[in-house]
C-alpha atoms as a PDB file:
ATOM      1  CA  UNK A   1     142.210  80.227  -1.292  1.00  0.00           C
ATOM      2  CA  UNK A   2     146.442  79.946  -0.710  1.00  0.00           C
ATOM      3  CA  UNK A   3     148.067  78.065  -3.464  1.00  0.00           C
ATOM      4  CA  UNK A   4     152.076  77.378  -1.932  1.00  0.00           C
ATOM      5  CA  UNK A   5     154.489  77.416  -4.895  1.00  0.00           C
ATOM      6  CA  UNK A   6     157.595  75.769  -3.819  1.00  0.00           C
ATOM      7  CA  UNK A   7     160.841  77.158  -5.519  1.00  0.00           C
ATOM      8  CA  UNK A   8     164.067  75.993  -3.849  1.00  0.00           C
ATOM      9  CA  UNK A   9     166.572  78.068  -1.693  1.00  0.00           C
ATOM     10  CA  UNK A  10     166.634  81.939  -1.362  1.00  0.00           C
ATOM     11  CA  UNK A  11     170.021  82.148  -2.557  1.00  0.00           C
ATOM     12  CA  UNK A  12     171.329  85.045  -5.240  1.00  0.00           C
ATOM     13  CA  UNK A  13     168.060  85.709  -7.487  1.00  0.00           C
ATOM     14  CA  UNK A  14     165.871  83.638  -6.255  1.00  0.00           C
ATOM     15  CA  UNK A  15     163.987  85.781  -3.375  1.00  0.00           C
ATOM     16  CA  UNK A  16     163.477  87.848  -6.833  1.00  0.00           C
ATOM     17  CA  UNK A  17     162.280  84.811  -8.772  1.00  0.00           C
ATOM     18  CA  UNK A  18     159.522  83.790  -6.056  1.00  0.00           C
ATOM     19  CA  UNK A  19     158.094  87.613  -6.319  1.00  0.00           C
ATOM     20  CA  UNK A  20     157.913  87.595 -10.012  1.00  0.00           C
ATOM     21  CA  UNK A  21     156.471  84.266 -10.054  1.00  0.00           C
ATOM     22  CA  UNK A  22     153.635  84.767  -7.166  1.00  0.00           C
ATOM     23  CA  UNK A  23     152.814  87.972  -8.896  1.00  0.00           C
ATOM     24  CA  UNK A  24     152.493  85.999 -12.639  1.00  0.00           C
ATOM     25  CA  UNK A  25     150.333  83.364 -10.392  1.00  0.00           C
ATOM     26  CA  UNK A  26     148.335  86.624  -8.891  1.00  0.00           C
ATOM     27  CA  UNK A  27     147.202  87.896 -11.974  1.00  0.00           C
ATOM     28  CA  UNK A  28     147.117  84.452 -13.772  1.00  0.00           C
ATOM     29  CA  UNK A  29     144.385  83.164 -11.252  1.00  0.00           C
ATOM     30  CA  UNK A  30     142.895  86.825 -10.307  1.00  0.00           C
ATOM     31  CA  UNK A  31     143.983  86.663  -6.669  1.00  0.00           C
ATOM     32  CA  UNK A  32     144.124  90.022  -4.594  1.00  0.00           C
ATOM     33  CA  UNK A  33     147.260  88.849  -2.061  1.00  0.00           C
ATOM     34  CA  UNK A  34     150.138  86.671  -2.396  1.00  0.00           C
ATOM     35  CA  UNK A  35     152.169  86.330   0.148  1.00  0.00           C
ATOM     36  CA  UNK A  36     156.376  84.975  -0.326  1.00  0.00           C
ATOM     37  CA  UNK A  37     158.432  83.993   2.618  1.00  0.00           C
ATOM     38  CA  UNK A  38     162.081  82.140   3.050  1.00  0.00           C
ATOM     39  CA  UNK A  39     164.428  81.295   5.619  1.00  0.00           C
ATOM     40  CA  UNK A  40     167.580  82.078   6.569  1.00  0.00           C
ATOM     41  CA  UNK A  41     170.305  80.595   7.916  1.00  0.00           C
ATOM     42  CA  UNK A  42     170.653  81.204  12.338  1.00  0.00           C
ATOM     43  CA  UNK A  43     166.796  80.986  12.682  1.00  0.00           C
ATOM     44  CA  UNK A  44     166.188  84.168  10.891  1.00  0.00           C
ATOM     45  CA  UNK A  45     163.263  84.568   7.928  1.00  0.00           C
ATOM     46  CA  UNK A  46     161.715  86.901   5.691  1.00  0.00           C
ATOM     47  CA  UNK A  47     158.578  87.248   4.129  1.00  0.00           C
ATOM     48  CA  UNK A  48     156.630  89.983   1.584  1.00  0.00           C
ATOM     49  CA  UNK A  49     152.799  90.097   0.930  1.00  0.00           C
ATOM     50  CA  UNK A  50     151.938  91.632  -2.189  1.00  0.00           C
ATOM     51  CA  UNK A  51     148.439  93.554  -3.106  1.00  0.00           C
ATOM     52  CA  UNK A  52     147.008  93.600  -6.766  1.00  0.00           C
ATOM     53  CA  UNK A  53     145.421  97.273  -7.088  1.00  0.00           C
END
């Protein structure tokens, strides 16, 4: 199951704030992967996928 958390524009801290946040949701709801991803300004993006061991 993918749960999307929205949590405005990765500006400053908040790249950092959508990591701690999926992880809290991870372990809130038992989920295995989470995965985070943003854009960017000039077509560009990013994105993490986290693993609970």
């Amino acid at each position: 199951m993918v749960v999307p958390i929205a949590i405005g524009h990765p500006f400053s801290a908040t790249g950092l704030r959508m990591i701690n946040t999926i992880s809290n949701e991870m372990e809130r709801k038992n989920y295995k992967y989470g995965l985070v991803s943003v854009c960017a300004a000039g077509a560009m993006s990013g994105s993490i996928l986290l693993e609970r061991v």
